[in-house]
N, C-alpha and C. Protein backbone atom coordinates (compact mmCIF):
# COMPACT_ATOMS: atom_id res chain seq x y z
N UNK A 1 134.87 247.87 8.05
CA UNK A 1 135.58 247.17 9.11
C UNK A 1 135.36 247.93 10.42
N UNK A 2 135.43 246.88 11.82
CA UNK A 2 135.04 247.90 12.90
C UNK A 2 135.71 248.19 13.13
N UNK A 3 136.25 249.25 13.76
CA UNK A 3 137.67 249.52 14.46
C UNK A 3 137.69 249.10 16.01
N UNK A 4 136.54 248.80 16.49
CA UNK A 4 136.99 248.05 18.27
C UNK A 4 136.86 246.18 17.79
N UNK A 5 137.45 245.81 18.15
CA UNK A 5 137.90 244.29 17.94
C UNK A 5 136.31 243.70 18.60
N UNK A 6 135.60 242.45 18.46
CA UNK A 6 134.93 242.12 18.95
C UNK A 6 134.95 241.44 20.22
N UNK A 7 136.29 241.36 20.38
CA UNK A 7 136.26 240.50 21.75
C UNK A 7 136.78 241.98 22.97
N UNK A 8 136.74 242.89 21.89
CA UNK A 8 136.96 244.21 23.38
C UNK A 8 135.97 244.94 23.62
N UNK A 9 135.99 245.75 24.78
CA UNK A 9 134.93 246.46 25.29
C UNK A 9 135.39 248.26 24.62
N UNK A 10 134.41 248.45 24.20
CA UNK A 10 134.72 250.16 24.29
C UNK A 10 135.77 250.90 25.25
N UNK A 11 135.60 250.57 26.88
CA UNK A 11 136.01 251.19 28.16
C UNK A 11 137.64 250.67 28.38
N UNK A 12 137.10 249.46 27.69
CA UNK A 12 138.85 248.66 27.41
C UNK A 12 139.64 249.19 26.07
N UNK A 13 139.10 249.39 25.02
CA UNK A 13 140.11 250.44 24.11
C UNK A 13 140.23 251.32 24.25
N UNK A 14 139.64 251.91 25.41
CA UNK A 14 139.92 253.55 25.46
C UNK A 14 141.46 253.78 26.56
N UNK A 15 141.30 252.57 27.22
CA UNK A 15 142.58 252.50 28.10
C UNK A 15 143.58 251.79 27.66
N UNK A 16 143.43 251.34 26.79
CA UNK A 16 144.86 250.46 25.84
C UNK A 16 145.21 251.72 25.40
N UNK A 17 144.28 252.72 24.61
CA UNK A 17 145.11 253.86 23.90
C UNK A 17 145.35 254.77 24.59
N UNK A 18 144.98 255.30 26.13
CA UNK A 18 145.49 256.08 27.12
C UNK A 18 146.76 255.48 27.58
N UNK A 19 147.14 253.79 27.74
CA UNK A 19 148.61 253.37 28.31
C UNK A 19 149.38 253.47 26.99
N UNK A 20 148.95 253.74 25.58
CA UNK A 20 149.90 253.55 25.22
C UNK A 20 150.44 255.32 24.74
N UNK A 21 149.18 255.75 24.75
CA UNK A 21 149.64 257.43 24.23
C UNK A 21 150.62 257.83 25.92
N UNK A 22 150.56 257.21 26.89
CA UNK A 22 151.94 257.81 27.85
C UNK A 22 152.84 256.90 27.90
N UNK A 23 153.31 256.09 27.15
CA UNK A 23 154.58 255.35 26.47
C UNK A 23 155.67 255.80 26.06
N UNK A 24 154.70 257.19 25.40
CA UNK A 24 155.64 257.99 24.27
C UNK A 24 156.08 257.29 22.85
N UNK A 25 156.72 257.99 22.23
CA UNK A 25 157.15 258.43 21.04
C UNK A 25 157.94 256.62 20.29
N UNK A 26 159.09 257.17 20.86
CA UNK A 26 159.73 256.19 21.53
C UNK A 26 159.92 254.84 21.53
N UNK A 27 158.64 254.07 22.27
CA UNK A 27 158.49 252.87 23.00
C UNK A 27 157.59 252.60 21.92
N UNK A 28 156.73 253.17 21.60
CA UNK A 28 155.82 252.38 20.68
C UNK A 28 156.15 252.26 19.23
N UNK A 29 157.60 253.27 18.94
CA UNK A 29 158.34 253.12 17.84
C UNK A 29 159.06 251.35 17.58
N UNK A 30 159.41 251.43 18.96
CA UNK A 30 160.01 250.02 19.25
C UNK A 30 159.44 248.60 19.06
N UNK A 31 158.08 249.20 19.79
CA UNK A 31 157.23 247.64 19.89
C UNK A 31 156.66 247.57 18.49
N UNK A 32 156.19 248.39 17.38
CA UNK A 32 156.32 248.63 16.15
C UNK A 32 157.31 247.58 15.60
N UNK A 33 158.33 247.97 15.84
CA UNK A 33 159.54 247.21 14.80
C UNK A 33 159.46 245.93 15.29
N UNK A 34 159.49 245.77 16.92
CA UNK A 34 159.17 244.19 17.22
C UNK A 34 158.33 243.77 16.77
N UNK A 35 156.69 243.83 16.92
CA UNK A 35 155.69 243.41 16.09
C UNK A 35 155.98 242.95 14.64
N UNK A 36 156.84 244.06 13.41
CA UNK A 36 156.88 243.80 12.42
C UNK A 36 157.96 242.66 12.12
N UNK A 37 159.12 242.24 13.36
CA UNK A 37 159.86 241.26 12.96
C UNK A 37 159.58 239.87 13.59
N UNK A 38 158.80 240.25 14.71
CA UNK A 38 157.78 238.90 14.69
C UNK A 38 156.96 238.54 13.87
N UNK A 39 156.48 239.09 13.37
CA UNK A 39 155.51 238.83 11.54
C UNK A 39 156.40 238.23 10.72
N UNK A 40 157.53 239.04 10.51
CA UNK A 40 158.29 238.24 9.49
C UNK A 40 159.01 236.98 9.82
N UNK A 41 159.29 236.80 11.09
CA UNK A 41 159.90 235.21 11.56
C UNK A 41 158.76 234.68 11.37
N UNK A 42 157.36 235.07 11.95
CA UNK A 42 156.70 233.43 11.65
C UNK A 42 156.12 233.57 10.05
N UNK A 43 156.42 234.18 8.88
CA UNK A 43 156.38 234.44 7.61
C UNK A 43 157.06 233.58 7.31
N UNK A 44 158.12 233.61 7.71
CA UNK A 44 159.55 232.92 7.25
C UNK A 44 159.04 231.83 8.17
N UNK A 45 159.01 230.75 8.98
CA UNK A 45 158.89 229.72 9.58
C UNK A 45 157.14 229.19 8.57
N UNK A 46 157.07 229.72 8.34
CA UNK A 46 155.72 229.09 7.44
C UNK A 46 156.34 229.06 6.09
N UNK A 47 156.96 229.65 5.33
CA UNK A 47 157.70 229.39 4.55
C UNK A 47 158.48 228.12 4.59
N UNK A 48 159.55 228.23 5.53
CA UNK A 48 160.01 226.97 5.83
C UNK A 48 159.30 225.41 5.83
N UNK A 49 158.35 225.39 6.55
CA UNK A 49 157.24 224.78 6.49
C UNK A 49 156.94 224.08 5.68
N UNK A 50 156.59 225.11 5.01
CA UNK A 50 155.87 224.83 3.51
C UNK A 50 156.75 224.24 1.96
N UNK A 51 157.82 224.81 1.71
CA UNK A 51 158.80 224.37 1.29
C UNK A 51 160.43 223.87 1.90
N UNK A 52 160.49 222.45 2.38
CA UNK A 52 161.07 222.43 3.41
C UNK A 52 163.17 222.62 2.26
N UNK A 53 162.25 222.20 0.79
CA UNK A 53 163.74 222.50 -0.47
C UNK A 53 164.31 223.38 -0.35
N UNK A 54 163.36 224.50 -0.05
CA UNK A 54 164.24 225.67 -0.41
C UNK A 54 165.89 226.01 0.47
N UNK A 55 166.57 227.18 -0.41
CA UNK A 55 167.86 227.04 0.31
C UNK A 55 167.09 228.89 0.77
N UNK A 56 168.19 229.23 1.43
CA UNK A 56 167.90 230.58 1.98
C UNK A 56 167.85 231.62 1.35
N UNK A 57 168.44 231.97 0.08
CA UNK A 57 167.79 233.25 -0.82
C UNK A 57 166.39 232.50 -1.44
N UNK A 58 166.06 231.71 -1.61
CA UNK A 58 164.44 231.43 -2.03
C UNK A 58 163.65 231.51 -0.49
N UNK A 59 164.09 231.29 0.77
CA UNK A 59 163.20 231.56 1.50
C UNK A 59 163.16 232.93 1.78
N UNK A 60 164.11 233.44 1.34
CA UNK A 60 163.90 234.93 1.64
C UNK A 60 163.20 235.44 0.45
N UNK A 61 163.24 235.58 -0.19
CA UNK A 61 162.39 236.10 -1.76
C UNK A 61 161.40 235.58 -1.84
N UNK A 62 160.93 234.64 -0.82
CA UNK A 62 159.34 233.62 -0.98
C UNK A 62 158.73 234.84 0.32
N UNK A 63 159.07 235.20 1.55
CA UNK A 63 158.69 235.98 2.69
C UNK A 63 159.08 237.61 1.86
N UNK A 64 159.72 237.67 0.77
CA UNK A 64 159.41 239.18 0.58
C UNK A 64 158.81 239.17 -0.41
N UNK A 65 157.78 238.49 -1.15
CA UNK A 65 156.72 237.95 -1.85
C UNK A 65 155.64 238.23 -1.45
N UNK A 66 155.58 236.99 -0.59
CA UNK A 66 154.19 237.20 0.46
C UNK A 66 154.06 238.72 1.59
N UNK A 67 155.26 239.15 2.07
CA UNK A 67 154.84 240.69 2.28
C UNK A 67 155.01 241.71 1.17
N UNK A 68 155.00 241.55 0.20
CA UNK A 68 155.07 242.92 -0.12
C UNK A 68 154.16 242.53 -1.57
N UNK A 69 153.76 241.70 -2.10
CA UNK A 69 152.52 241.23 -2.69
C UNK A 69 153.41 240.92 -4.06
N UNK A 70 152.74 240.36 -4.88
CA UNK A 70 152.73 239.49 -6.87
C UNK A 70 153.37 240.94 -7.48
N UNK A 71 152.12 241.80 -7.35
CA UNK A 71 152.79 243.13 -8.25
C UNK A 71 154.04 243.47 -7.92
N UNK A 72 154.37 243.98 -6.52
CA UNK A 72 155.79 244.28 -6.61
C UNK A 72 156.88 243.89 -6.25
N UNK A 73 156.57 242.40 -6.52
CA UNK A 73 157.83 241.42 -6.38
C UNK A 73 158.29 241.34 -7.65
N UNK A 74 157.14 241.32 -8.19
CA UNK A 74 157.56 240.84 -9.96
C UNK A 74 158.75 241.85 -10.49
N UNK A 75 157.70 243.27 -9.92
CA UNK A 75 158.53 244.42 -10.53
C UNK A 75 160.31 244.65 -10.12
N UNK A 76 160.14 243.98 -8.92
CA UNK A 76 161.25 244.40 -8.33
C UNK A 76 162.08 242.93 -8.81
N UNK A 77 162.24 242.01 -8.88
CA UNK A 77 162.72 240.98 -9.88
C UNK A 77 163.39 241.28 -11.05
N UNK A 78 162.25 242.09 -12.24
CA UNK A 78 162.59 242.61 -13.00
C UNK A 78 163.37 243.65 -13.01
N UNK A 79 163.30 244.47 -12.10
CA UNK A 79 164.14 245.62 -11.63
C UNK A 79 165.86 245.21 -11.55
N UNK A 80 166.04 244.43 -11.44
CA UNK A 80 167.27 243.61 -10.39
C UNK A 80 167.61 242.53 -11.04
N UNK A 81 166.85 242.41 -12.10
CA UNK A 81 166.98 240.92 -12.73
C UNK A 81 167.58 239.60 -11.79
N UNK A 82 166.66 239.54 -10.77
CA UNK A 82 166.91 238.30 -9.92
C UNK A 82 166.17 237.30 -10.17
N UNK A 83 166.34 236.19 -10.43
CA UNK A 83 165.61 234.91 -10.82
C UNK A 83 165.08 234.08 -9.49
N UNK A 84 163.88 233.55 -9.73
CA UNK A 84 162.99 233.19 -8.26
C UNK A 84 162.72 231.71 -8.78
């Protein structure tokens, strides 16, 4: 896999990671967690989508499925004995 995106320039990732290494610690901790809960709303809105039946513990156990993968949903099901 490449690590510079194809639609960027070399001269242009080198200054995305210079604005963001003086952000700090911090800020990019933040935009982190935003990023990851914008993933999971439109997870969950494609879920929705897709099964419009479901009630809200199946859309939630369908979006912590699809992130966290077959193997360790199953396990964790079994773990918890929760029925899907």
């Amino acid at each position: 896999m490449n690590a510079i995106p194809s639609d960027t320039t070399l001269e242009a990732l080198k200054k995305q990671f210079e604005i963001l290494r003086k952000l700090g610690f911090e800020v990019r901790l933040k935009m982190a967690f935003e990023m990851s809960d914008n993933l999971r709303y439109a997870v969950e809105a494609g879920v929705r989508y897709r099964h419009p039946e479901f009630n809200e513990k199946k859309v939630n156990l369908e979006v912590m499925r699809l992130m966290i993968g077959d193997r360790l949903f199953k396990r964790m099901l079994k773990d918890t004995g929760e029925c899907f």
